[in-house]
Protein backbone atom coordinates (compact mmCIF):
# COMPACT_ATOMS: atom_id res chain seq x y z
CA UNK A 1 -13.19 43.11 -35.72
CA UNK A 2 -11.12 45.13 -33.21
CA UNK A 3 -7.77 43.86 -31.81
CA UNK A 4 -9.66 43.39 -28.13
CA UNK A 5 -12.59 41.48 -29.18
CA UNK A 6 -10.20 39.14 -31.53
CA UNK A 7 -7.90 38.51 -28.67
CA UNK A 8 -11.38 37.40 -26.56
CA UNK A 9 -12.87 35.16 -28.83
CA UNK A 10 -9.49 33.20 -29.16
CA UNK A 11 -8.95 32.81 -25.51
CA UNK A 12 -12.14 31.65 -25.12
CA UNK A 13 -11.55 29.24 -27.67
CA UNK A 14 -8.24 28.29 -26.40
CA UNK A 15 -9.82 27.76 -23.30
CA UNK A 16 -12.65 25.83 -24.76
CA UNK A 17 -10.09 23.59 -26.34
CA UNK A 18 -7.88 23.29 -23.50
CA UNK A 19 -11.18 21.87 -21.43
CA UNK A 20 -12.25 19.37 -23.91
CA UNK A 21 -8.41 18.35 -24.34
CA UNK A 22 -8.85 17.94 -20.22
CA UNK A 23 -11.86 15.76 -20.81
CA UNK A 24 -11.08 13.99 -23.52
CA UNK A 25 -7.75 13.03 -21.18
CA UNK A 26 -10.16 12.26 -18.13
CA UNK A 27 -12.80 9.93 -20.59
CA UNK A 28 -12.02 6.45 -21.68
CA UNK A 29 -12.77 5.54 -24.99
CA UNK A 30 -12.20 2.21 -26.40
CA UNK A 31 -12.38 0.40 -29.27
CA UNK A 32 -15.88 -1.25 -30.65
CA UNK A 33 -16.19 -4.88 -28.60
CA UNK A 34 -19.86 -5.70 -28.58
CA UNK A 35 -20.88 -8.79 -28.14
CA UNK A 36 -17.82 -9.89 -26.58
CA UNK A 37 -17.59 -10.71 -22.60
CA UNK A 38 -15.13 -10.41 -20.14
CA UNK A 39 -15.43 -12.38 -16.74
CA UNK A 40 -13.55 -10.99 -13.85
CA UNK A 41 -12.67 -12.76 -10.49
CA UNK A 42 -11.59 -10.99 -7.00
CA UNK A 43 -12.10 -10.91 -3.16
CA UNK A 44 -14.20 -7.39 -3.59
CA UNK A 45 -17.87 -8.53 -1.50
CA UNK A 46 -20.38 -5.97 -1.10
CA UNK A 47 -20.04 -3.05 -0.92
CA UNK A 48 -16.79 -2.87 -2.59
CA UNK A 49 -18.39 -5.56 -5.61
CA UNK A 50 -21.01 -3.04 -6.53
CA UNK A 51 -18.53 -0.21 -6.40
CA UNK A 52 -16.52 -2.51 -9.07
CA UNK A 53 -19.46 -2.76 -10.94
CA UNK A 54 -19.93 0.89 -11.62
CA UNK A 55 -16.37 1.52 -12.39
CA UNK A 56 -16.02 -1.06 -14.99
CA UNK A 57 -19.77 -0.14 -16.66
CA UNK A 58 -17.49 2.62 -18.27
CA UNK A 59 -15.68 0.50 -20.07
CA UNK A 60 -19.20 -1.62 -21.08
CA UNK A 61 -20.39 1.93 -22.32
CA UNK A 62 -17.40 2.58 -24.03
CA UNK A 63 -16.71 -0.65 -25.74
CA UNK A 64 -20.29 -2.54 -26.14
CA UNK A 65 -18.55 -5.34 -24.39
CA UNK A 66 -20.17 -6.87 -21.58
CA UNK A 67 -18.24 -7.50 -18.02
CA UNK A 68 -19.21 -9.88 -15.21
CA UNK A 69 -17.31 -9.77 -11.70
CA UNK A 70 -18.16 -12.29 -9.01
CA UNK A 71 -16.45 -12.43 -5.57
CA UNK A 72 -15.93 -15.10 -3.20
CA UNK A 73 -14.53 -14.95 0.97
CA UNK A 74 -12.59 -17.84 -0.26
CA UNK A 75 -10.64 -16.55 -3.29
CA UNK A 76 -7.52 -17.67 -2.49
CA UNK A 77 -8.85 -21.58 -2.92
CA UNK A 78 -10.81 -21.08 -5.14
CA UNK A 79 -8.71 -19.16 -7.78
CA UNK A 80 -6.01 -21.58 -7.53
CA UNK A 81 -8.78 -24.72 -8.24
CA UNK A 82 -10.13 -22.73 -11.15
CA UNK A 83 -6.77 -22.10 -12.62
CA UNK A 84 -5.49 -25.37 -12.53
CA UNK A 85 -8.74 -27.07 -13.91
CA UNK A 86 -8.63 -24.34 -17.08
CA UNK A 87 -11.63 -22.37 -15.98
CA UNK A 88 -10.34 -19.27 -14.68
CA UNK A 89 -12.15 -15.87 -14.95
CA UNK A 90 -10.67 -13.78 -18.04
CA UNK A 91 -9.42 -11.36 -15.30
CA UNK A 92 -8.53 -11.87 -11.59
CA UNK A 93 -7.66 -9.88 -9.26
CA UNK A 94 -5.38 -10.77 -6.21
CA UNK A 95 -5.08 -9.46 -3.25
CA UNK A 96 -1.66 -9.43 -3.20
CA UNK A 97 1.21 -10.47 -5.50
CA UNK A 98 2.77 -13.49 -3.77
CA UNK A 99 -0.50 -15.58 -4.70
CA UNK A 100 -0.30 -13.93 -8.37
CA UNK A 101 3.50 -15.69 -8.56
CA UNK A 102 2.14 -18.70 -8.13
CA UNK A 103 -0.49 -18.59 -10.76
CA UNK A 104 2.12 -17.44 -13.10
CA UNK A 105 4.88 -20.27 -11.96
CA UNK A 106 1.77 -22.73 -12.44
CA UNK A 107 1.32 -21.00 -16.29
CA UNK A 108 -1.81 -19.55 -15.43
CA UNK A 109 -1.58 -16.08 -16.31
CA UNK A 110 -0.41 -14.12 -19.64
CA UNK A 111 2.21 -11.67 -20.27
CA UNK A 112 0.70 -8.06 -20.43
CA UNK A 113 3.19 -6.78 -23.16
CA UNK A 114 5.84 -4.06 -23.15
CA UNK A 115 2.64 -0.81 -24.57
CA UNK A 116 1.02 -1.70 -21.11
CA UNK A 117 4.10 -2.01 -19.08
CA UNK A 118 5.23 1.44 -20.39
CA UNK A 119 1.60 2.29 -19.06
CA UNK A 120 2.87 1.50 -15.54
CA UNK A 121 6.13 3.30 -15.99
CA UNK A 122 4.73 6.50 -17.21
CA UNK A 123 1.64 6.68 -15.21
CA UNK A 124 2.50 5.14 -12.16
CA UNK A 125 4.56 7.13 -9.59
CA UNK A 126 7.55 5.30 -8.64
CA UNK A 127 6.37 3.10 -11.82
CA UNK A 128 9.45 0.67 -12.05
CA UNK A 129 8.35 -0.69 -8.20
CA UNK A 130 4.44 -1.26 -9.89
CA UNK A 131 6.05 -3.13 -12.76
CA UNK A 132 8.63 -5.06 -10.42
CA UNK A 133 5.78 -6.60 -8.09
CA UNK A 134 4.03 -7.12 -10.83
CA UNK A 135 6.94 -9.30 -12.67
CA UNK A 136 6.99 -13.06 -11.99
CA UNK A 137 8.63 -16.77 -13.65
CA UNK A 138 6.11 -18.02 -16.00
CA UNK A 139 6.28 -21.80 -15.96
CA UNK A 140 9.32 -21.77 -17.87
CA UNK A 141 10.93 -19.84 -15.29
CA UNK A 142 11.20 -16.38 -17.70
CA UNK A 143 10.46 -13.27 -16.02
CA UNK A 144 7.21 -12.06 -17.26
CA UNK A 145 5.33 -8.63 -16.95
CA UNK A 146 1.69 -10.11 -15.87
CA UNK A 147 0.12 -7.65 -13.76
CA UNK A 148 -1.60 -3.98 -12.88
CA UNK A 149 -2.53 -2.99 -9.57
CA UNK A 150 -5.33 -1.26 -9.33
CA UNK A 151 -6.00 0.12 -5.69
CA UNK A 152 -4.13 0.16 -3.07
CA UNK A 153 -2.92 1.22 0.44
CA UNK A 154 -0.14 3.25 2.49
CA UNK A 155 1.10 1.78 5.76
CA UNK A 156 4.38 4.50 6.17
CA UNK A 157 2.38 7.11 8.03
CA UNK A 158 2.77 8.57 11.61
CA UNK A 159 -0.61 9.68 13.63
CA UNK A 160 -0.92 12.79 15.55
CA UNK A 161 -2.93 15.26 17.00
CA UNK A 162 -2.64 18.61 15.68
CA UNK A 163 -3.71 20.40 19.26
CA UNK A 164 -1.08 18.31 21.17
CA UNK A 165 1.65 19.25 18.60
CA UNK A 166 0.94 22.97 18.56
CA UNK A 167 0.41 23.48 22.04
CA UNK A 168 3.61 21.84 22.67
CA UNK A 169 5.75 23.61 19.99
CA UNK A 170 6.12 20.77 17.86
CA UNK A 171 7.01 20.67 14.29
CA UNK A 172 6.16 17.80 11.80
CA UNK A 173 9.46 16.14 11.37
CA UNK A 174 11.04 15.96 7.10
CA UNK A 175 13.74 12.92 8.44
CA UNK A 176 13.98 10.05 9.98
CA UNK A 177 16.71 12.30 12.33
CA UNK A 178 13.95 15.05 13.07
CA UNK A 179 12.09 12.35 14.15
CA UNK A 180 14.12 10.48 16.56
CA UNK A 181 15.15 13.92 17.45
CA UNK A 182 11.45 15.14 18.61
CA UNK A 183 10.66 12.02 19.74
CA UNK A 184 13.88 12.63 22.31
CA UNK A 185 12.34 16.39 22.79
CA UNK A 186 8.96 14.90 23.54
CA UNK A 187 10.12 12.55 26.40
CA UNK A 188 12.35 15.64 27.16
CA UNK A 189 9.40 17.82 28.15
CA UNK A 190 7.54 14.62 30.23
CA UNK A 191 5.45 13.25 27.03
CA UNK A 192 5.13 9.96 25.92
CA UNK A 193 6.22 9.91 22.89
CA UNK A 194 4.78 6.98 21.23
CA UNK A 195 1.78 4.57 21.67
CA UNK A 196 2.59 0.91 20.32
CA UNK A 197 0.71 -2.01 20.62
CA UNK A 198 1.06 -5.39 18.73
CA UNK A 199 -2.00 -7.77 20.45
CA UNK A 200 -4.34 -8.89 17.66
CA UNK A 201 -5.92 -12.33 18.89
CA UNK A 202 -3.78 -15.06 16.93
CA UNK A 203 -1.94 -12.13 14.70
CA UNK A 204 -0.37 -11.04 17.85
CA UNK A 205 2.90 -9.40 16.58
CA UNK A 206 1.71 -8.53 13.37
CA UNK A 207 2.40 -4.18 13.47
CA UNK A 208 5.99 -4.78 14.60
CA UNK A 209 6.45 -6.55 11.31
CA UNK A 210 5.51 -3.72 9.67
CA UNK A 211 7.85 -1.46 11.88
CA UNK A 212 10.33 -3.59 10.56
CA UNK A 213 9.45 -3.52 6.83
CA UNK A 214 9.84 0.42 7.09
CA UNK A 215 12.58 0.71 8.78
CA UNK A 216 14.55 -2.10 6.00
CA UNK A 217 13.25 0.80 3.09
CA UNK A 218 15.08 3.31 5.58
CA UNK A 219 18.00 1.60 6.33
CA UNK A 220 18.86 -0.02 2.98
CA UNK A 221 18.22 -0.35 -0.46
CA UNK A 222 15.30 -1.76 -2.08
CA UNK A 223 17.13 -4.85 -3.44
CA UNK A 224 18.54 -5.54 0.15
CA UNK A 225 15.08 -5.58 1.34
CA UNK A 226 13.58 -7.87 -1.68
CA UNK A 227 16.78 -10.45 -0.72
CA UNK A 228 15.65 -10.52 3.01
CA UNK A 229 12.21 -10.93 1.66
CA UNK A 230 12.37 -14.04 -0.54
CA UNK A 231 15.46 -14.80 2.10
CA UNK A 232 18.43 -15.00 -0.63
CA UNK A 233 19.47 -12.63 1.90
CA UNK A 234 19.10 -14.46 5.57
CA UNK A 235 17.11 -13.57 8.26
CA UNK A 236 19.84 -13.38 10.37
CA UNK A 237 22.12 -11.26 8.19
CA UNK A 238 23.46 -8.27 10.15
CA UNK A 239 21.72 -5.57 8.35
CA UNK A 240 18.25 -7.70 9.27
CA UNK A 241 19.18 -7.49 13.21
CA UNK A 242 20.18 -3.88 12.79
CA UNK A 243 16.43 -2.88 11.75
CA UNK A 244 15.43 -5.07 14.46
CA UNK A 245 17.13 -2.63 17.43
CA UNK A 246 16.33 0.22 15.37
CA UNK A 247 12.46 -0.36 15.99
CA UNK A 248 13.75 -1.43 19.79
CA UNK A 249 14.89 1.87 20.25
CA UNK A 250 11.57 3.14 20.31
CA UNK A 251 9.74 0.16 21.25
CA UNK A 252 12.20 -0.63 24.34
CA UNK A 253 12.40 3.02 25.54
CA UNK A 254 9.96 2.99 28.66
CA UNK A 255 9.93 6.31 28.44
CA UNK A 256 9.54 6.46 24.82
CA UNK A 257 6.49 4.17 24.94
CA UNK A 258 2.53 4.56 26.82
CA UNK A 259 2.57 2.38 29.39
CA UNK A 260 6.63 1.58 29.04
CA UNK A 261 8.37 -1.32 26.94
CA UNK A 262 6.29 -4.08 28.95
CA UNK A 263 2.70 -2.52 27.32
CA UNK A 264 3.74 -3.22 23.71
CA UNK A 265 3.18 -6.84 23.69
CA UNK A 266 0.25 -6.56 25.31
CA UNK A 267 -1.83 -3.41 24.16
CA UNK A 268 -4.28 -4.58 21.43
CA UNK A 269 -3.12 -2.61 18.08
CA UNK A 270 -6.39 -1.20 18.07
CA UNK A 271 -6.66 0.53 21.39
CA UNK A 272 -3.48 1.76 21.10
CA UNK A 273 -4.08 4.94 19.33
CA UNK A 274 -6.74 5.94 21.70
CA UNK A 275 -3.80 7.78 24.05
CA UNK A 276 -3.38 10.15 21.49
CA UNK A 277 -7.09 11.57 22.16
CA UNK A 278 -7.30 11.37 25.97
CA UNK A 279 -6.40 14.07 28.02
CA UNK A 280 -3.90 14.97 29.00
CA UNK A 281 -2.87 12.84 25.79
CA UNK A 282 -1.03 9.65 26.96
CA UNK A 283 0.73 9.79 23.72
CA UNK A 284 1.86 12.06 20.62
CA UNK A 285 2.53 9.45 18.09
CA UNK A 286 1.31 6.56 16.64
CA UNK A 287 2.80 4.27 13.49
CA UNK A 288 0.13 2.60 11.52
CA UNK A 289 -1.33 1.72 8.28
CA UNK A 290 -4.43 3.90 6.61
CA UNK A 291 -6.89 2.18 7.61
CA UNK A 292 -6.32 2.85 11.42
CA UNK A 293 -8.82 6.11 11.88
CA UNK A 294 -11.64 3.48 11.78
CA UNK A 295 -10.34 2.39 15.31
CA UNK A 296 -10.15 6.22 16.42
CA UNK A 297 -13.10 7.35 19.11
CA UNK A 298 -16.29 7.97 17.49
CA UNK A 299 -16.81 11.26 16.13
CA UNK A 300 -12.94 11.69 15.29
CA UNK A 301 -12.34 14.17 12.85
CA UNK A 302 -10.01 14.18 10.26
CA UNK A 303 -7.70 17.48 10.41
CA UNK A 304 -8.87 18.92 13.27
CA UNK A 305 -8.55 15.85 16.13
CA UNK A 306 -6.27 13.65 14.00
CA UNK A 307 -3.59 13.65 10.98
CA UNK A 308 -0.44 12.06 9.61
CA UNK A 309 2.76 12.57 8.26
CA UNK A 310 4.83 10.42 6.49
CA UNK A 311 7.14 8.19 8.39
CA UNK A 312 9.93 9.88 7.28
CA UNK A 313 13.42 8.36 5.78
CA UNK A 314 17.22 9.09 6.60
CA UNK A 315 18.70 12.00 5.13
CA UNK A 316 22.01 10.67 5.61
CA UNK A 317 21.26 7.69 3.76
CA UNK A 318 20.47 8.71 0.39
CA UNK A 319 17.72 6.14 -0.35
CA UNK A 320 15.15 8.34 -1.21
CA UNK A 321 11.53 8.24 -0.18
CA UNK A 322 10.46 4.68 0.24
CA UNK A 323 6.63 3.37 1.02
CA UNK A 324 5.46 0.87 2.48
CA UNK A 325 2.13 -0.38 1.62
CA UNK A 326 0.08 -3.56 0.05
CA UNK A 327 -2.96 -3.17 -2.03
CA UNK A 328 -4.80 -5.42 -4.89
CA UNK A 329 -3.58 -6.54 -8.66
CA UNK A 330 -5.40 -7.73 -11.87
CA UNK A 331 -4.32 -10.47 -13.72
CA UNK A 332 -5.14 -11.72 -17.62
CA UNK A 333 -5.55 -15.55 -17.65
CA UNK A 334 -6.94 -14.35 -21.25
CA UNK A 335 -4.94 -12.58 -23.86
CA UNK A 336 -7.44 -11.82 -25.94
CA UNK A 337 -8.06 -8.29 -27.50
CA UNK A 338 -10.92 -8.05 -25.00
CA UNK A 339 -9.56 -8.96 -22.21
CA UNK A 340 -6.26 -6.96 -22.77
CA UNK A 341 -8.23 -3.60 -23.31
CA UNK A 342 -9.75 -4.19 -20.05
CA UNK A 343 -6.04 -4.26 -18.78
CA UNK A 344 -5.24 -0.83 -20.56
CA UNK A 345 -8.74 0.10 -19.63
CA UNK A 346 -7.93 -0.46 -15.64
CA UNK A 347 -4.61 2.14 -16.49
CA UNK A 348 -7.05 5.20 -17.59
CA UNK A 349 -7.96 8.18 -15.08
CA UNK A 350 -11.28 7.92 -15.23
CA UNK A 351 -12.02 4.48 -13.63
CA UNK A 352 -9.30 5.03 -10.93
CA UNK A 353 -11.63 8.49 -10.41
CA UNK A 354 -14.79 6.47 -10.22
CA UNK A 355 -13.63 4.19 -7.72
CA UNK A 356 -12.30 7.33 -5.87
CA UNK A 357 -15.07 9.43 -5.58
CA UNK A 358 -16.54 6.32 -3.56
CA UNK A 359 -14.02 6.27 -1.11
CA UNK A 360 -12.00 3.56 0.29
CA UNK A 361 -9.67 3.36 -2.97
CA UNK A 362 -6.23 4.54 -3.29
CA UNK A 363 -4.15 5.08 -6.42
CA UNK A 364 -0.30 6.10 -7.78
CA UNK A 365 -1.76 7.65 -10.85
CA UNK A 366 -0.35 10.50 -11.78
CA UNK A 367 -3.09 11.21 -14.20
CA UNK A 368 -6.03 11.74 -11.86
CA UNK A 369 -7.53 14.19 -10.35
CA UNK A 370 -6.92 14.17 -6.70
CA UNK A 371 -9.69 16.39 -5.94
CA UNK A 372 -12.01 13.22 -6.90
CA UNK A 373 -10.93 11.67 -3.48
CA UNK A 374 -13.77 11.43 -1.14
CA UNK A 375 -11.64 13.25 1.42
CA UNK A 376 -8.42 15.00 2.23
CA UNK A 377 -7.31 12.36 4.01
CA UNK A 378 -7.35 10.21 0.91
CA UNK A 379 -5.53 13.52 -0.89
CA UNK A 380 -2.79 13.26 1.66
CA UNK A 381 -2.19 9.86 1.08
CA UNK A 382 -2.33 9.94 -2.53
CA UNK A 383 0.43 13.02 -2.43
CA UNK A 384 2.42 10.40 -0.29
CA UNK A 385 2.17 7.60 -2.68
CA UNK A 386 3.04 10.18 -5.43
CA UNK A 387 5.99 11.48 -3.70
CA UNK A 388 7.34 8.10 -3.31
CA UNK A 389 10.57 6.92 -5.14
CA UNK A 390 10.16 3.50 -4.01
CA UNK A 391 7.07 1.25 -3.40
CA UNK A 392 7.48 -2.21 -1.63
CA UNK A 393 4.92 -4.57 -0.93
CA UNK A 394 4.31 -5.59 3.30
CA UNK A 395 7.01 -8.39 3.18
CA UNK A 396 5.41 -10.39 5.62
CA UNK A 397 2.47 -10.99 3.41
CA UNK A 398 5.06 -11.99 0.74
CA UNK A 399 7.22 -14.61 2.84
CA UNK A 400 5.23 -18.36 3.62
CA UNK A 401 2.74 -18.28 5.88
CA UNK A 402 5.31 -20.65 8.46
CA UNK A 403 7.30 -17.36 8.63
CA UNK A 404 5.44 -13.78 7.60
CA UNK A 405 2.26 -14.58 9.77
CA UNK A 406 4.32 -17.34 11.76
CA UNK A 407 7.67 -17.10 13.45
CA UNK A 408 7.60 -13.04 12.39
CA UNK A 409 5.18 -12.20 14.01
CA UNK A 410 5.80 -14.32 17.27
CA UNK A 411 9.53 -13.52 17.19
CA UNK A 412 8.86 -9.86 16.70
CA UNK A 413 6.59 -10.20 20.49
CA UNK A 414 9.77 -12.08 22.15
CA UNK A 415 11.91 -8.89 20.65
CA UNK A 416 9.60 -6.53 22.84
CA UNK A 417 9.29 -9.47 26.15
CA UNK A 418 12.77 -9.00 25.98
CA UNK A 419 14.93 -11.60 23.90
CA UNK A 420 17.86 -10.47 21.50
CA UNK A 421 17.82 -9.38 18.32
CA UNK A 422 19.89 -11.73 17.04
CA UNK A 423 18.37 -14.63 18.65
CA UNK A 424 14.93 -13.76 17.36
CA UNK A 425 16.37 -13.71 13.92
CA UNK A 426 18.53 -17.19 14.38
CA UNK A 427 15.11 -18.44 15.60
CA UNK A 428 12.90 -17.21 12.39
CA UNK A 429 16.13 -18.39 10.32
CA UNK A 430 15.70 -21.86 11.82
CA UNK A 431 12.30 -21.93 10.68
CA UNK A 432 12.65 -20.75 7.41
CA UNK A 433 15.36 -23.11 6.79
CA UNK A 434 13.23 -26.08 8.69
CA UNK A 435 10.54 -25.50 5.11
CA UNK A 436 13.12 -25.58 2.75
């Protein structure tokens, strides 16, 4: 056999390894469970409860094990009765991790073990944040590992249209500097720079909170902003009411603002966007969460009428690139070996590439495949989430309902109508102490 055909025959075995090694990566394979089941609780109705279904019949093939998933629009009752009566679902998964304390503080969940937590850490970008929201007092009070999340969502992203920015000269911004440096270009040249609107019925106030939670990542470290979340750190506190004028400065700005500082209150958050598609555009920016193209005029397109760019952080603060988000976790009220390979199970590519292919699902797995997304939206945000060097939760969502979709969200609407800072916070400080 001649040199040339040798050196063919092993590349194409080489390569013929290298693509089953890729495979093998990309395919779960369990251990032998039949006749075992695993019951699994969560908010997921249809269509999202069928799209479960199909992800988690991979592990069912894999294992011989058999897995049931029923939702409810009243999980959060409803998982809390179950857990305290003893007849909990094996699995449960929350829709966000401040309920998930409290069935761990109550002793209804099990530790997940240090081979799965080094799951989270490895696989996870920005793993440590995954394993942090994910850590809560048992009923003893001890600091447990109890949780994976397992899809999720990006709120630090900035809206634009590409055809406004090029036809103005405008350059995606890499800091939080370039940005508050176009934005002064943009009002420079007679745009508007931003569109901001917080009306949402009885939420009203609701997207300044999130302002707020981004600009805390950007301002100071992620401990500062888990203190001012669970409020060891005051509401009031100085570094709090310095976020607080930071988002003023381009919420207060009427010329920084469509329709000036007196439309932000008052603009439903889901018109608000639409100024970046009129013309001539009545805005070139707009700060929202993923899910806000579904709001955009019909027959929007992705990349060509609309995109995003990360809302970017301070280079002169050194704290990295947080992200802002929220998303959905799975719990073991079970440690059996069944139940705990369903854990590990939830960690692999493949079902995170299921769920993606079917849109709607987000993940920080470095593993995956990003070219399973449904769209290149989806690929922009998951090279966001992967980028990230810190992940916090929305704190709103985490703080009691009296304060994160209380006196937050009202104070943060009094902030725009024109009260202090500081007053605002002594006012949500008031009521936070007023529950103590």
């Amino acid at each position: 056999m001649n040199y040339t055909i040798k050196s063919l025959i092993m590349f194409i075995s080489s390569l013929f390894l290298s693509l089953s090694a890729f495979a093998g990566g990309h395919s779960y394979s369990g251990p032998d469970l039949s006749g075992q089941k695993i019951t699994v609780f969560g908010p997921w109705l249809a269509p999202q409860d069928d799209d479960f279904r199909d992800v988690v019949s991979i592990f069912e093939k894999a294992t011989g094990a058999t897995v049931e998933y029923g939702g409810s629009d009243s999980f959060e009752q409803q998982v809390m009765i179950d857990l305290k009566a003893g007849s909990a679902a094996d699995a449960v998964i929350f829709p966000q991790p401040g309920l998930a304390a409290n069935a761990a503080a109550m002793g209804g969940l099990v530790p997940l073990g240090d081979d799965i937590k080094e799951m989270v850490l490895d696989d996870y970008a920005a793993g440590q944040s995954w394993v942090d929201l994910t850590t809560y007092a048992d009923e003893n009070g001890v600091d447990q590992f109890m949780g994976v999340f397992f899809r999720v969502n990006v709120k630090s992203l900035v809206w634009y249209s590409p055809d406004n920015f090029e036809d103005n000269g405008y350059e995606i911004p890499e800091t939080m500097e370039e940005l508050i440096a176009l934005t002064d270009q943009m009002a420079s040249d007679g745009n508007t720079p931003w569109c901001i609107g917080l009306g949402s019925g009885a939420a009203t106030g609701w997207p300044a909170t999130d302002w707020m939670e981004d600009i805390m990542l950007r301002t100071h470290s992620p401990e500062v902003y888990d203190m001012w979340v669970s409020n060891e750190m005051p509401f009031n506190d100085p570094r709090v009411i310095e976020a607080m004028d930071t988002f003023g400065s381009f919420a207060l700005n009427d010329s920084y603002v469509n329709g000036g500082s007196k439309a932000v209150a008052t603009t439903d958050f889901r018109d608000a966007p639409n100024g970046l598609f009129t013309s001539p555009a009545e805005c070139m920016m707009h700060r929202q969460a993923s899910f806000i193209p579904a709001f955009f005029p019909e027959g929007s397109e992705a990349g060509v009428d609309y995109d995003f760019f990360y809302f970017p952080a301070f280079a002169g603060k050194d704290l990295g690139k947080p992200v802002l988000g929220a998303g959905t976790l799975v719990a073991a009220t079970n440690d059996n070996a069944a139940t705990i390979e369903f854990m590990k199970f939830l960690l692999h590519p493949e079902p995170n590439e299921r769920f993606m292919e079917k849109g709607g699902f987000l993940t920080p797995h470095k593993g995956v495949d990003k070219n399973k997304y449904s769209s290149e939206t989806f690929k922009g945000l998951h090279d966001i989430l992967l980028g990230a060097t810190t992940f916090r939760f929305d704190g709103s969502d985490l703080m009691p309902g009296a304060i994160g979709a209380g006196t937050f969200w009202t104070g943060m609407v009094d902030y725009t109508n024109g009260k202090s800072a500081k007053d605002v916070a002594d006012a949500i400080q008031d009521s936070w102490d007023a529950i103590k």
